[in-house]
C-alpha atoms as a PDB file:
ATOM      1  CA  UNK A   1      43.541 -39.513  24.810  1.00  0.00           C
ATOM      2  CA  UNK A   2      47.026 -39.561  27.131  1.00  0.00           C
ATOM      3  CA  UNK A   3      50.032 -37.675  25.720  1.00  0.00           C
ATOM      4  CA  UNK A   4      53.260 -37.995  27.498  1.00  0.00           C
ATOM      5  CA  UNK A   5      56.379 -36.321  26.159  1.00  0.00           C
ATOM      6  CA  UNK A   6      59.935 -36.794  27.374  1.00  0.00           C
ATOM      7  CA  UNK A   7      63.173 -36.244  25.752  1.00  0.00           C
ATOM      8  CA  UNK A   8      65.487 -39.714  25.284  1.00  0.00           C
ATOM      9  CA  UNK A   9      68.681 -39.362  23.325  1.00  0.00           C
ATOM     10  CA  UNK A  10      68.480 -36.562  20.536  1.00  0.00           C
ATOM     11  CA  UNK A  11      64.571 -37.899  20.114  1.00  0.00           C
ATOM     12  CA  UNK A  12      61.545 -36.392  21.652  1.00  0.00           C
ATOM     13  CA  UNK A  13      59.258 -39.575  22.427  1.00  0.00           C
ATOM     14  CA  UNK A  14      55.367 -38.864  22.303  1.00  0.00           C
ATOM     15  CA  UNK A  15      53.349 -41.528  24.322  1.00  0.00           C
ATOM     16  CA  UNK A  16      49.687 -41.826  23.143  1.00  0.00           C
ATOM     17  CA  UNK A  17      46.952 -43.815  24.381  1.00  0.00           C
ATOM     18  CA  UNK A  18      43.149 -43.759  23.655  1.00  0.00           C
ATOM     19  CA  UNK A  19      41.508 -42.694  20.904  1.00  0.00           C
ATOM     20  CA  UNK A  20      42.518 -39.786  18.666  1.00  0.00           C
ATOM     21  CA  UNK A  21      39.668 -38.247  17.143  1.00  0.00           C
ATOM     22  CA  UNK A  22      38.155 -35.246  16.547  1.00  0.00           C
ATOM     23  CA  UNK A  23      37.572 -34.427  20.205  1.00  0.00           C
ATOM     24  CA  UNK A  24      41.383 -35.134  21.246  1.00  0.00           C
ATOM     25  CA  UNK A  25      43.326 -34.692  18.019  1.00  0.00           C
ATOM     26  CA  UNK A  26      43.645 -30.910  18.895  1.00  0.00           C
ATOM     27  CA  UNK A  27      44.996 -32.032  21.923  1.00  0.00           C
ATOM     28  CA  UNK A  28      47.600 -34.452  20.363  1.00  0.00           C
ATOM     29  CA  UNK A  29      48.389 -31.496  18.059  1.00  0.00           C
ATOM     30  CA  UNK A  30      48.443 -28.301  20.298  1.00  0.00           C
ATOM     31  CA  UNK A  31      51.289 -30.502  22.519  1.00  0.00           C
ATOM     32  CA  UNK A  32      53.423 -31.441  19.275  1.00  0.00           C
ATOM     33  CA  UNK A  33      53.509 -27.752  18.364  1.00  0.00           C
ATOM     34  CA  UNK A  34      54.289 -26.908  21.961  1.00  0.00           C
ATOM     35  CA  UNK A  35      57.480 -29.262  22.145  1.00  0.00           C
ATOM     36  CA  UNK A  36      58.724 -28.205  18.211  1.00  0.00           C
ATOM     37  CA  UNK A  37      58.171 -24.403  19.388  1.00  0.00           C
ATOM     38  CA  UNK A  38      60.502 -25.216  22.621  1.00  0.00           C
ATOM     39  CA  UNK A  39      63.397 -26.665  20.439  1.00  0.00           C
ATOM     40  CA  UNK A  40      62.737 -30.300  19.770  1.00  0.00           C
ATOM     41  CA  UNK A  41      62.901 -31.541  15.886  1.00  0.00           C
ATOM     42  CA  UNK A  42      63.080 -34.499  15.849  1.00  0.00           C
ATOM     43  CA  UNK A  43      59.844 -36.618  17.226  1.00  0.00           C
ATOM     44  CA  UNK A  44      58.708 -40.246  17.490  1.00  0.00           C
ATOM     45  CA  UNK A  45      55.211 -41.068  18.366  1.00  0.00           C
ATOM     46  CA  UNK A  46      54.819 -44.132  20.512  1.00  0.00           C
ATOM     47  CA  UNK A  47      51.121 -45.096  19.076  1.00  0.00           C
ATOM     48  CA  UNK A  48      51.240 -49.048  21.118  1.00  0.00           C
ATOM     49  CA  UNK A  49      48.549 -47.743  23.501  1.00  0.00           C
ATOM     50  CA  UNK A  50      46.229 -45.736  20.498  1.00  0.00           C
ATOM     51  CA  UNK A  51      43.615 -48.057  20.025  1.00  0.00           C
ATOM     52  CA  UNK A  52      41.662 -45.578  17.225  1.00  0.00           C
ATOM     53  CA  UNK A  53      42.722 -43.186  14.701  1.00  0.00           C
ATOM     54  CA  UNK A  54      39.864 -40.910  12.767  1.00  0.00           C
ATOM     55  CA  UNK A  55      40.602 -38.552  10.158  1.00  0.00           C
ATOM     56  CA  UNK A  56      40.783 -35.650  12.474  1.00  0.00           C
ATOM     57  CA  UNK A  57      44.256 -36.855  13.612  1.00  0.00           C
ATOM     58  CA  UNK A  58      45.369 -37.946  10.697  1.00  0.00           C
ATOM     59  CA  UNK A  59      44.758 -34.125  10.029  1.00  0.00           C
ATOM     60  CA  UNK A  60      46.623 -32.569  13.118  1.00  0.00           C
ATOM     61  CA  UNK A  61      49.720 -35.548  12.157  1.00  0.00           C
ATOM     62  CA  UNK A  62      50.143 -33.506   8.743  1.00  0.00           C
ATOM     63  CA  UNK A  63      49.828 -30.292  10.321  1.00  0.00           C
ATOM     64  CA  UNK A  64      52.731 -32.174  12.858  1.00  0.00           C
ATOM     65  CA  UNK A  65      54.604 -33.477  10.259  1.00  0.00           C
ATOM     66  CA  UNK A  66      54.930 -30.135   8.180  1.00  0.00           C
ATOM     67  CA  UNK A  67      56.074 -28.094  11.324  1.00  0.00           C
ATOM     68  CA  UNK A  68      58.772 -30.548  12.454  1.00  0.00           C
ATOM     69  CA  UNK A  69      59.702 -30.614   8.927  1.00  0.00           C
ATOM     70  CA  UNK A  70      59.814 -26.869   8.575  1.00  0.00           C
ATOM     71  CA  UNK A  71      62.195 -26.714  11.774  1.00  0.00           C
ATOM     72  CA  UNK A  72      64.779 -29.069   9.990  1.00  0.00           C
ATOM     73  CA  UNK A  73      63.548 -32.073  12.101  1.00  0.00           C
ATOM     74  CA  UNK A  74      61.583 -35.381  11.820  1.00  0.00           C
ATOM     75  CA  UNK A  75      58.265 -36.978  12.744  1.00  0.00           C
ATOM     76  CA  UNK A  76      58.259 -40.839  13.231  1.00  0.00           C
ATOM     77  CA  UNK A  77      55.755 -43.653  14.504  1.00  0.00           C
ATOM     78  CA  UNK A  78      56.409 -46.260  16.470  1.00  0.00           C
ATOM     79  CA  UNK A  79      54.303 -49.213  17.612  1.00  0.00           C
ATOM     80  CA  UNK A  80      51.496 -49.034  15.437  1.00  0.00           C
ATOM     81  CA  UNK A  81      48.365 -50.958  16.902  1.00  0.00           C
ATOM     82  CA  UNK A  82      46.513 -53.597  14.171  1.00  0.00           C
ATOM     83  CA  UNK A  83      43.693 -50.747  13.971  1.00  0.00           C
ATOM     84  CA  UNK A  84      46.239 -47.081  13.844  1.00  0.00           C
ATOM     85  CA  UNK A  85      48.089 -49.744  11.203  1.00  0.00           C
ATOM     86  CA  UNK A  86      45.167 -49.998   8.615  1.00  0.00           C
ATOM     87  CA  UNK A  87      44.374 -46.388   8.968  1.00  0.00           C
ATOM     88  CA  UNK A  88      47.987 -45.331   8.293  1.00  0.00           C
ATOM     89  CA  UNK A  89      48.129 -47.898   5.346  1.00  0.00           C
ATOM     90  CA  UNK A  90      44.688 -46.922   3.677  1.00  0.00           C
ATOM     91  CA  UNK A  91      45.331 -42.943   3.732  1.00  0.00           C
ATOM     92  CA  UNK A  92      49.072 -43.682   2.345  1.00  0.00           C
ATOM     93  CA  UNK A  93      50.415 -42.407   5.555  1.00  0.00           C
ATOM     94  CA  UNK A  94      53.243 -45.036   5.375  1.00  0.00           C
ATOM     95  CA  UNK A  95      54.327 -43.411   2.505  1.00  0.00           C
ATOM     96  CA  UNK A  96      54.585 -40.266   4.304  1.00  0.00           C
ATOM     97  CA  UNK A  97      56.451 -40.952   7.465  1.00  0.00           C
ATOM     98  CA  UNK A  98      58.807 -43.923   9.119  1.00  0.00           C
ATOM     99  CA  UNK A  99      57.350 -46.439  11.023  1.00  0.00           C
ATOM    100  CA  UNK A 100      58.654 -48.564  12.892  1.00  0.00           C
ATOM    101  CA  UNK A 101      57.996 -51.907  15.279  1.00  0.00           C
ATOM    102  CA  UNK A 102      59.163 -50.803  18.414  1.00  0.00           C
ATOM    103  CA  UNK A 103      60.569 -47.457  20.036  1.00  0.00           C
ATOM    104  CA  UNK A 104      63.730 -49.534  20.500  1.00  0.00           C
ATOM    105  CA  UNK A 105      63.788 -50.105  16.589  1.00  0.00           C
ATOM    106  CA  UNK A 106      63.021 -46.402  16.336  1.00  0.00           C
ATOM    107  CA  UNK A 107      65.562 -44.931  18.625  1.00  0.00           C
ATOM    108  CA  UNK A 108      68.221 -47.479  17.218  1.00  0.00           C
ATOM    109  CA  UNK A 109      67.650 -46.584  13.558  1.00  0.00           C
ATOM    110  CA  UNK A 110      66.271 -43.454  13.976  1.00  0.00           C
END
């Protein structure tokens, strides 16, 4: 998996790409808990170029999720491939956080 991180507006953006599983889910959650620690709250994952999604990062996006939460902030999704889609809408995960279409739709609503 790819992680990019760069600040835009009052968002943090998260680029991923690959495959988060339970080899680079660690990865993808070490680097959230890095940015939250240096000040950023409120984060939106860019998932367009995630092509797989196991329960092991569905695991370290909770873990995410309750952090930002904790530091008064927000975790969003953006560009949800067909595949990262079902996964999020099986486990509920919908439910959980916003998602949105596009980064544009995320930064505008945000």
């Amino acid at each position: 998996m790819e992680l990019n991180g760069y600040k835009q507006d009052k968002f943090f953006i998260v680029e991923a790409s690959g495959r988060m599983d339970a080899i680079t889910a660690p990865q993808f959650e070490k680097c959230c808990l890095d940015w939250i620690e240096q000040g950023e709250s409120k984060l939106i994952v860019d998932l367009k170029g995630l092509d797989y999604m196991s329960s092991a990062g569905l695991r370290s996006i909770l873990i995410v999720g309750k952090r930002v939460k904790a530091a008064g902030g927000a975790l969003s999704f953006s560009s949800l491939t067909p595949n990262v889609a079902h996964v999020f809408s099986i486990s509920s995960f919908g439910a959980m956080f916003k998602l949105y279409d596009s980064l544009e739709t995320a930064l505008e609503v945000g």
